[in-house]
Structure formats: C-alpha cells, structure tokens
PDB file of N, CA and C in Angstrom:
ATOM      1  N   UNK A   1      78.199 -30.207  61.418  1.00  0.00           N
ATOM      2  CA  UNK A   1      77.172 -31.224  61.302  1.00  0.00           C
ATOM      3  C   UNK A   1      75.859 -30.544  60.929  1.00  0.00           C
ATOM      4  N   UNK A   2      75.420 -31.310  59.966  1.00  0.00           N
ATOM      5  CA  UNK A   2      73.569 -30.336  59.534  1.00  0.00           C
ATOM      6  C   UNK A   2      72.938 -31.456  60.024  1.00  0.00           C
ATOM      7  N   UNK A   3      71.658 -30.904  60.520  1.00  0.00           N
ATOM      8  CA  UNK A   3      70.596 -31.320  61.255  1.00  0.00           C
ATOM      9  C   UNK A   3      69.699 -31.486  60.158  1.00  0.00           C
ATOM     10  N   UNK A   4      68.947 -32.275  60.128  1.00  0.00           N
ATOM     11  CA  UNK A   4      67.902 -32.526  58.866  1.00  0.00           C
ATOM     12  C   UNK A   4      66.563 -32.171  59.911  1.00  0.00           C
ATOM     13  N   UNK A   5      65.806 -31.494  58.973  1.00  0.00           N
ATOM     14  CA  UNK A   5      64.568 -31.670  59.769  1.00  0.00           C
ATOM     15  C   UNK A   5      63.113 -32.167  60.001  1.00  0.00           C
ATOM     16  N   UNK A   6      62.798 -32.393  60.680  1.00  0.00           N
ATOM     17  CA  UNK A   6      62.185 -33.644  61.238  1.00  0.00           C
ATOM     18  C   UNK A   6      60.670 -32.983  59.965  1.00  0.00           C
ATOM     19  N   UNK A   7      60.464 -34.014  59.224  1.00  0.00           N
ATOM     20  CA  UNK A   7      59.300 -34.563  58.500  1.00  0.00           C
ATOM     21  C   UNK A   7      57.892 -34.338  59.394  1.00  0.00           C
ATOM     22  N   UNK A   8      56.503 -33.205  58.474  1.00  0.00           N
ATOM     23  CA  UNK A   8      55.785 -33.184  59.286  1.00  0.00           C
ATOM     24  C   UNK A   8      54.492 -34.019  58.856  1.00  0.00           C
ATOM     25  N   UNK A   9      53.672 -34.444  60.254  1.00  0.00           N
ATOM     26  CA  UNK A   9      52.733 -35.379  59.705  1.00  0.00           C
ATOM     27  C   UNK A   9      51.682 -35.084  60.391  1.00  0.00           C
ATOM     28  N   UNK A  10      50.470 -34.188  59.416  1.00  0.00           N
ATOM     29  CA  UNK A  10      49.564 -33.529  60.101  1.00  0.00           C
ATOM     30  C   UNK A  10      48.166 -34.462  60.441  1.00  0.00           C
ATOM     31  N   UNK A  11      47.957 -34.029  61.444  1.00  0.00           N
ATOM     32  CA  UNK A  11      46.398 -35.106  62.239  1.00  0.00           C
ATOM     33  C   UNK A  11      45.122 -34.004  62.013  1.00  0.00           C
ATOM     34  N   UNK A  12      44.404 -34.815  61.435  1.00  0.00           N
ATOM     35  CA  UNK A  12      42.638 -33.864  61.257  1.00  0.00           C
ATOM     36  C   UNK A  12      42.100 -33.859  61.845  1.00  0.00           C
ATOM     37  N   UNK A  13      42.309 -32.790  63.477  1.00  0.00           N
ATOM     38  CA  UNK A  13      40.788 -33.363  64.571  1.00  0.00           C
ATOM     39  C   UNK A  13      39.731 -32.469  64.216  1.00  0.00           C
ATOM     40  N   UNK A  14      38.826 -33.712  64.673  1.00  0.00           N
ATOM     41  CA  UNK A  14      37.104 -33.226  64.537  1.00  0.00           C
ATOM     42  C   UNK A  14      36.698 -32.509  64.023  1.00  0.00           C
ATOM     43  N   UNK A  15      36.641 -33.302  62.443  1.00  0.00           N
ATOM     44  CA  UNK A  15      36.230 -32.620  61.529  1.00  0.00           C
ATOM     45  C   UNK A  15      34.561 -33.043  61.041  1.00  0.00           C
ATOM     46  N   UNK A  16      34.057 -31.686  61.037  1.00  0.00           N
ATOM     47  CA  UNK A  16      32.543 -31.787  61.192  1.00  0.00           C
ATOM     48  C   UNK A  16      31.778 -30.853  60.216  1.00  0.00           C
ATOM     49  N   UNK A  17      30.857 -31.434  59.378  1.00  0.00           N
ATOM     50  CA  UNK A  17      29.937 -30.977  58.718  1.00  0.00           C
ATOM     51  C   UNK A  17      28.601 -30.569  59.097  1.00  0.00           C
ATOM     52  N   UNK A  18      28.266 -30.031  59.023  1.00  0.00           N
ATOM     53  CA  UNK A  18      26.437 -29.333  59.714  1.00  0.00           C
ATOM     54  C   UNK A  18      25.567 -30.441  58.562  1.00  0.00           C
ATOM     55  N   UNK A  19      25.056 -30.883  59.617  1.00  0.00           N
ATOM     56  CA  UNK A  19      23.962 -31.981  59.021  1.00  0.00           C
ATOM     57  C   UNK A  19      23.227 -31.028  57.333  1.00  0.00           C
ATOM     58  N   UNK A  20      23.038 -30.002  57.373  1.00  0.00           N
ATOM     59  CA  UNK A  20      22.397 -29.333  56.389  1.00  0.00           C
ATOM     60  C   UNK A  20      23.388 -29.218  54.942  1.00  0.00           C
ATOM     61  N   UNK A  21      24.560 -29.272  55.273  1.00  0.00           N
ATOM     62  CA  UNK A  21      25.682 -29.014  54.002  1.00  0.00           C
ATOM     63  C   UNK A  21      25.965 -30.461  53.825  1.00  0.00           C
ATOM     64  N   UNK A  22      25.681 -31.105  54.237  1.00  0.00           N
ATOM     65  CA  UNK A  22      26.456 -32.559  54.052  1.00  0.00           C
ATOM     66  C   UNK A  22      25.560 -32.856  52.539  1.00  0.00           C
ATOM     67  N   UNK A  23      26.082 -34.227  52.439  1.00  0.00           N
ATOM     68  CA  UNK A  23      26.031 -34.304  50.669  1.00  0.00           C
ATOM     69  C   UNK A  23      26.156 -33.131  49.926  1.00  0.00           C
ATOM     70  N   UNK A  24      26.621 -32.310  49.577  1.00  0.00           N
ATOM     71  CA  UNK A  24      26.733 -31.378  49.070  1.00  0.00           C
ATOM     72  C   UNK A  24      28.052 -31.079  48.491  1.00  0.00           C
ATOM     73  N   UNK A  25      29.301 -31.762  49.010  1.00  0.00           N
ATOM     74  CA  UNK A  25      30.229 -31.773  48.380  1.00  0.00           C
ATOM     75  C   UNK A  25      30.956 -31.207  49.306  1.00  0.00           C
ATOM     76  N   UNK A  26      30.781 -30.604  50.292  1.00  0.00           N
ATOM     77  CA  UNK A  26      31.262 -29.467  51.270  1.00  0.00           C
ATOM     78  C   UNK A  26      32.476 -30.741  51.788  1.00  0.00           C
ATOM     79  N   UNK A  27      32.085 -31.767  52.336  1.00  0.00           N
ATOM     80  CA  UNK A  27      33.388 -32.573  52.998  1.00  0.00           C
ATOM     81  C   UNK A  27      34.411 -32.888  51.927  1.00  0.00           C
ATOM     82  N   UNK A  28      34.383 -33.294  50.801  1.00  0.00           N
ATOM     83  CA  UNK A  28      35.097 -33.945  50.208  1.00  0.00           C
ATOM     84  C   UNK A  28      36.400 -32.063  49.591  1.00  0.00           C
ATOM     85  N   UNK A  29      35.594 -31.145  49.916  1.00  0.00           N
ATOM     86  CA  UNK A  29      36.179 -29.478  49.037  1.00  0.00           C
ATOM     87  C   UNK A  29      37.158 -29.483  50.506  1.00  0.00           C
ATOM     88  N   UNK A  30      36.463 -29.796  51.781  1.00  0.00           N
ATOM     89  CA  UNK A  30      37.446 -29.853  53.221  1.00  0.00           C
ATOM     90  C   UNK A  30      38.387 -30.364  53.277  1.00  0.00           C
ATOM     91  N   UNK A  31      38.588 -31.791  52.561  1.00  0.00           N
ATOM     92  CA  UNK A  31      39.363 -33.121  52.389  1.00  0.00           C
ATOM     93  C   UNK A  31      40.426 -32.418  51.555  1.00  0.00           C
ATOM     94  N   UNK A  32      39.954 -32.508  50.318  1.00  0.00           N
ATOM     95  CA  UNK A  32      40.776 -31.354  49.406  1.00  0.00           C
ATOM     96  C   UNK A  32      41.933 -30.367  49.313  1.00  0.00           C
ATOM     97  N   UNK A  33      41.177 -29.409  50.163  1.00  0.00           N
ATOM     98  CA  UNK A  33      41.680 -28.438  50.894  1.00  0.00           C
ATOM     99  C   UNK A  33      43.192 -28.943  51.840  1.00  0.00           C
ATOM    100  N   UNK A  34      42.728 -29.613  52.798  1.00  0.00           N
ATOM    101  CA  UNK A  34      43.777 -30.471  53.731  1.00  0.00           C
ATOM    102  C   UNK A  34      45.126 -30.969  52.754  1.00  0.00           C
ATOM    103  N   UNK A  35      44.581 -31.734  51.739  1.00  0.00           N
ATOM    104  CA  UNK A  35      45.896 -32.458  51.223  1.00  0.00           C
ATOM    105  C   UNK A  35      46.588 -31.143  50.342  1.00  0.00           C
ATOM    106  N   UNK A  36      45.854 -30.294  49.843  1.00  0.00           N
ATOM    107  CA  UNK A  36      46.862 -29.227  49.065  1.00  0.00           C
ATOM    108  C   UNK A  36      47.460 -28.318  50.634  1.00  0.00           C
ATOM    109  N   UNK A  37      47.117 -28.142  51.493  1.00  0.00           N
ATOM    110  CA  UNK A  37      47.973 -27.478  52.286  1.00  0.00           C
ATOM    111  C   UNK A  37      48.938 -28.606  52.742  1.00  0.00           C
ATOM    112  N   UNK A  38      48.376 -29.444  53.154  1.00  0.00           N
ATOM    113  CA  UNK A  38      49.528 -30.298  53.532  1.00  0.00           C
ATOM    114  C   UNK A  38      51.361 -30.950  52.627  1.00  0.00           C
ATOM    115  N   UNK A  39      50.511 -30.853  51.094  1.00  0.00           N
ATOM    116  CA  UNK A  39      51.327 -30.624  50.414  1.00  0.00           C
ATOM    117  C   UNK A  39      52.505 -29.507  50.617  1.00  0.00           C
ATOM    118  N   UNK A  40      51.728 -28.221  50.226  1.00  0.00           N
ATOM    119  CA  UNK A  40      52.414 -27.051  50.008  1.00  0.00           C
ATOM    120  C   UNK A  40      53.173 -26.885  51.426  1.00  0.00           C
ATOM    121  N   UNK A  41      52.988 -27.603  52.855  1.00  0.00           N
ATOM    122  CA  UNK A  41      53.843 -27.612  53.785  1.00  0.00           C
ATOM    123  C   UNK A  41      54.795 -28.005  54.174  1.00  0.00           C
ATOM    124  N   UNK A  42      54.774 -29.261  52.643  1.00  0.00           N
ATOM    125  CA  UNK A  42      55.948 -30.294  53.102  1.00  0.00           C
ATOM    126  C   UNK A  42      55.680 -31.552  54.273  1.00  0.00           C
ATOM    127  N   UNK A  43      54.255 -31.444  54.551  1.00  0.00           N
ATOM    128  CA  UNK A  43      54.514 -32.540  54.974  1.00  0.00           C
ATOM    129  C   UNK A  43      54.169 -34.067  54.291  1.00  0.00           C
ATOM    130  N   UNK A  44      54.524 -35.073  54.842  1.00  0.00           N
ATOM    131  CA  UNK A  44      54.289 -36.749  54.315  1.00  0.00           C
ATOM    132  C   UNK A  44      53.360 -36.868  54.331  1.00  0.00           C
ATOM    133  N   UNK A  45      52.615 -36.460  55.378  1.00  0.00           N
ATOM    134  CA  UNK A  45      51.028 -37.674  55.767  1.00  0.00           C
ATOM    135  C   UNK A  45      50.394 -36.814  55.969  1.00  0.00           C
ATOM    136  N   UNK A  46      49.220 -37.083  56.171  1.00  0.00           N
ATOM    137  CA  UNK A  46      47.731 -36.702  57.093  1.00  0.00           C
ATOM    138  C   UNK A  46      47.216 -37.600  57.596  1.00  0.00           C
ATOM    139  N   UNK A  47      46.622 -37.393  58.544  1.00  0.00           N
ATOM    140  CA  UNK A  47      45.730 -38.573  59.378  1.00  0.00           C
ATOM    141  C   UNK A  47      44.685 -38.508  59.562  1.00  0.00           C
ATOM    142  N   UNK A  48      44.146 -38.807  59.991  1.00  0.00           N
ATOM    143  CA  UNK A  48      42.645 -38.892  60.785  1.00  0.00           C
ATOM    144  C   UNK A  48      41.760 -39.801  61.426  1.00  0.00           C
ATOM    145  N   UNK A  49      41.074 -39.629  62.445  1.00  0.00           N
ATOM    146  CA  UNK A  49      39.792 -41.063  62.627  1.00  0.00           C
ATOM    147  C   UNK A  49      38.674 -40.291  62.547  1.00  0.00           C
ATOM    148  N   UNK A  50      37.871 -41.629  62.613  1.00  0.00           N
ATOM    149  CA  UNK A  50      36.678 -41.389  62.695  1.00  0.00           C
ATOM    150  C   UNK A  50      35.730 -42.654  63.357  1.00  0.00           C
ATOM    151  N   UNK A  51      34.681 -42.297  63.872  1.00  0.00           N
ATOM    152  CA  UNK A  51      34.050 -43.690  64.570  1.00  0.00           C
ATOM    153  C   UNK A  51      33.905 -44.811  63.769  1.00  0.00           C
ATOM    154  N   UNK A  52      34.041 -45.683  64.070  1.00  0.00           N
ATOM    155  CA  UNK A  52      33.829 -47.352  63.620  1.00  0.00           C
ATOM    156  C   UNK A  52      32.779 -47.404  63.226  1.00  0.00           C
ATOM    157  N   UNK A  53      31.096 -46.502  63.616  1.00  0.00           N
ATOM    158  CA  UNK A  53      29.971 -46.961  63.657  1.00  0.00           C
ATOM    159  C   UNK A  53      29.872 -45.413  62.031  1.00  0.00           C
ATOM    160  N   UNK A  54      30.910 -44.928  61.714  1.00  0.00           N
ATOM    161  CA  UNK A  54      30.652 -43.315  60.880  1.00  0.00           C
ATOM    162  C   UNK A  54      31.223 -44.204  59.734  1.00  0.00           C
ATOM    163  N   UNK A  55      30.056 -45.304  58.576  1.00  0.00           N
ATOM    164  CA  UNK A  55      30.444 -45.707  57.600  1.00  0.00           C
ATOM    165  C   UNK A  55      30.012 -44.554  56.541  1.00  0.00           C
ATOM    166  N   UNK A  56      29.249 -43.368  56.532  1.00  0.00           N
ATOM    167  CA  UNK A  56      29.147 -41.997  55.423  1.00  0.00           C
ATOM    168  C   UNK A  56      30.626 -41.886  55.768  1.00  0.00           C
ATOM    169  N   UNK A  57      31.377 -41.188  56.754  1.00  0.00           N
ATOM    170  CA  UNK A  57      32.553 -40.876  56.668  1.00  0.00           C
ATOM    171  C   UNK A  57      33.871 -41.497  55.891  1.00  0.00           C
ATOM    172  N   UNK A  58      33.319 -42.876  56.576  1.00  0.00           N
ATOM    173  CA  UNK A  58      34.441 -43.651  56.358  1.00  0.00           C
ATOM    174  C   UNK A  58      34.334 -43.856  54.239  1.00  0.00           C
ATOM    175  N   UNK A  59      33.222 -44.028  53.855  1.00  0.00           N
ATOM    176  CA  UNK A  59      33.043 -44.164  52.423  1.00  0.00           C
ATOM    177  C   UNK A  59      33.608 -42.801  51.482  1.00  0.00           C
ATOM    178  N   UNK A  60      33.513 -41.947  52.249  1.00  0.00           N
ATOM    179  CA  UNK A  60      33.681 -40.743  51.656  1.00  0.00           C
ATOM    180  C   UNK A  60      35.110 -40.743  51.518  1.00  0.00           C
ATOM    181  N   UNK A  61      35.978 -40.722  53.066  1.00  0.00           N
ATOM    182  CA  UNK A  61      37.595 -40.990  52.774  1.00  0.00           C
ATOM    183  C   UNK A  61      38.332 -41.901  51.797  1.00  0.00           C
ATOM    184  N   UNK A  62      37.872 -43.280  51.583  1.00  0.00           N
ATOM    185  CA  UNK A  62      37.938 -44.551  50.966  1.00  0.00           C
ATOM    186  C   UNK A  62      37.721 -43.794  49.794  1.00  0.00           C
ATOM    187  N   UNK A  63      36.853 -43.046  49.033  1.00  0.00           N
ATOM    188  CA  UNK A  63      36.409 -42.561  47.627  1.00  0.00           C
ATOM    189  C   UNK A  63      37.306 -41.151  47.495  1.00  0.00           C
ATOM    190  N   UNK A  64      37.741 -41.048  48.209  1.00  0.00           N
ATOM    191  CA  UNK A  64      38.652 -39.593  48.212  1.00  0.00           C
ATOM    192  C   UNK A  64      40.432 -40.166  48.265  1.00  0.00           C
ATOM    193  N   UNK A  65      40.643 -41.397  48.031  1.00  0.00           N
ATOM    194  CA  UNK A  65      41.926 -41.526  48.248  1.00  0.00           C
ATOM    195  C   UNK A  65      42.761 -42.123  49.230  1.00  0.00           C
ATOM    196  N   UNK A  66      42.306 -41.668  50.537  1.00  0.00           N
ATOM    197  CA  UNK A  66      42.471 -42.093  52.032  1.00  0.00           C
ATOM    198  C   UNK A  66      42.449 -43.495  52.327  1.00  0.00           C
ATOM    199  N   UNK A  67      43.350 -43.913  53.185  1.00  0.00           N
ATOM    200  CA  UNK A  67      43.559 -45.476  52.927  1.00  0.00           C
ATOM    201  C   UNK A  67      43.441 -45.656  54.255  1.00  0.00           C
ATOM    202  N   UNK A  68      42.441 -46.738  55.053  1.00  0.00           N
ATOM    203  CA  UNK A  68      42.448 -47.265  56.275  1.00  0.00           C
ATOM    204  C   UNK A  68      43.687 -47.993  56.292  1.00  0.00           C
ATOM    205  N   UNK A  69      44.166 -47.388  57.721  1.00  0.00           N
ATOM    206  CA  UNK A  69      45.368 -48.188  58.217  1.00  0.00           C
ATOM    207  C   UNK A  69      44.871 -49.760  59.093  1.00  0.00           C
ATOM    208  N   UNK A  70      45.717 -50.322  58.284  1.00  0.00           N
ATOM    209  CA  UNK A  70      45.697 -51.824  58.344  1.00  0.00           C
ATOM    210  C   UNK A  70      46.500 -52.332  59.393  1.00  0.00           C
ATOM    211  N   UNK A  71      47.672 -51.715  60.077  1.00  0.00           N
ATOM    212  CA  UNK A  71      48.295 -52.272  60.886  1.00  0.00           C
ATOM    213  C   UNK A  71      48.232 -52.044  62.258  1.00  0.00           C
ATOM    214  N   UNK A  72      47.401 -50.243  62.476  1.00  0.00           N
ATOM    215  CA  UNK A  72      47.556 -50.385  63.919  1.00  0.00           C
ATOM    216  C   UNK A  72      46.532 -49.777  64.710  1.00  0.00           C
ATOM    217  N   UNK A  73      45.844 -50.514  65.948  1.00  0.00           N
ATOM    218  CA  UNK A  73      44.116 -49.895  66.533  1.00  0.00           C
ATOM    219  C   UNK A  73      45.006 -49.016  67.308  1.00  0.00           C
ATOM    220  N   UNK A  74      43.761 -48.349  67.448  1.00  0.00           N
ATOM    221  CA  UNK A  74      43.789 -47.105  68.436  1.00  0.00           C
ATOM    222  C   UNK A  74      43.089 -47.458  70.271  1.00  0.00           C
ATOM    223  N   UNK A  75      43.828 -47.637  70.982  1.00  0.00           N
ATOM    224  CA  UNK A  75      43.149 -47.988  72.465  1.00  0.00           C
ATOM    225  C   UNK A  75      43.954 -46.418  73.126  1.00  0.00           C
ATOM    226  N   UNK A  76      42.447 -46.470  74.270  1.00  0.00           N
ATOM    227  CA  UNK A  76      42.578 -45.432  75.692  1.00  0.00           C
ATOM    228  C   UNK A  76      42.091 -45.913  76.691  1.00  0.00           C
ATOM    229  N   UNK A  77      42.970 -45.517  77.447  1.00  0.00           N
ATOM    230  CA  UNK A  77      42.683 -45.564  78.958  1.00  0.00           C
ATOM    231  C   UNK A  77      42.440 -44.000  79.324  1.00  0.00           C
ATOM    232  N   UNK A  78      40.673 -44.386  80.105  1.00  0.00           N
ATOM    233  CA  UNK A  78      40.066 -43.401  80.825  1.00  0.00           C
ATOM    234  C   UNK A  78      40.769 -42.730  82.019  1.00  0.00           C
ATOM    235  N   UNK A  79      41.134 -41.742  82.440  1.00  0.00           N
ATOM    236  CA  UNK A  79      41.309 -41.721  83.853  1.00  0.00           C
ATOM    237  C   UNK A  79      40.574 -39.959  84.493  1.00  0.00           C
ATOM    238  N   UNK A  80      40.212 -40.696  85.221  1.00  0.00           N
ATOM    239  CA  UNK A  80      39.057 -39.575  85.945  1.00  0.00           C
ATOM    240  C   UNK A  80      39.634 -38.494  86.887  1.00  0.00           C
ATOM    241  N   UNK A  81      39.115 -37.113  86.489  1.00  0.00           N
ATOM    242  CA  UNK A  81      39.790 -36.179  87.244  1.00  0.00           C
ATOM    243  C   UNK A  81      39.784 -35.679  88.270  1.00  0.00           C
TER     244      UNK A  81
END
C-alpha cells in the first residue's frame, strides 16, 4: 500500500513592515517571495490574516492576487492563565 502525502498549506504569521519601508514596495517583494517558496515546496495554499480595521494591508493583498475568504470567520475564546 503507498501512502500519499499529505498536501502542504503554509500560514503567514505576523507579517510586519517598519513604518519607514512601507510604501516602498518592500511588502508586496515579501508577498512575492512567500508564493515562489511556497511554490517551489509544493505546497497548495498560503494563508494569512490580518485586522479587519488593516484596510493598507488588506488592499495590498487584494492587488497582489490574494483572495479574501468568503466562507469562513475566524472566532477565539480567551482563557486566562
């Protein structure tokens, strides 16, 4: 029996620009960057969030390709340590 193996689907945490490089092209060369490795890894997807209130971000992904997911929110439960 062969085992197939499991499809990878990489997540972008906290990804951050220094207020001083921004507009500059620096996020979108980051963005970039991500999908050719992710490529060359074989994996399907990439992910990412970003705040609801981060519309620079969100415009930048939207103009780079990146497609807001339409079907499913993100909820947490706090729990204190």
């Amino acid at each position: 029996m062969s085992v197939k193996p499991i499809p990878s689907i990489f997540i972008l945490n906290d990804q951050f620009v220094m207020p001083e490089a921004r507009r500059s092209g620096v996020a979108r060369r980051l963005l970039e960057a991500a999908v050719r490795h992710g490529r060359e890894a074989g994996a399907i997807r990439l992910s990412l969030a970003t705040a609801v209130t981060n519309t620079d971000a969100q415009s930048l992904y939207t103009s780079a390709g990146w497609k807001r997911d339409e079907v499913f929110s993100v909820y947490r439960y706090g729990l204190s340590r």
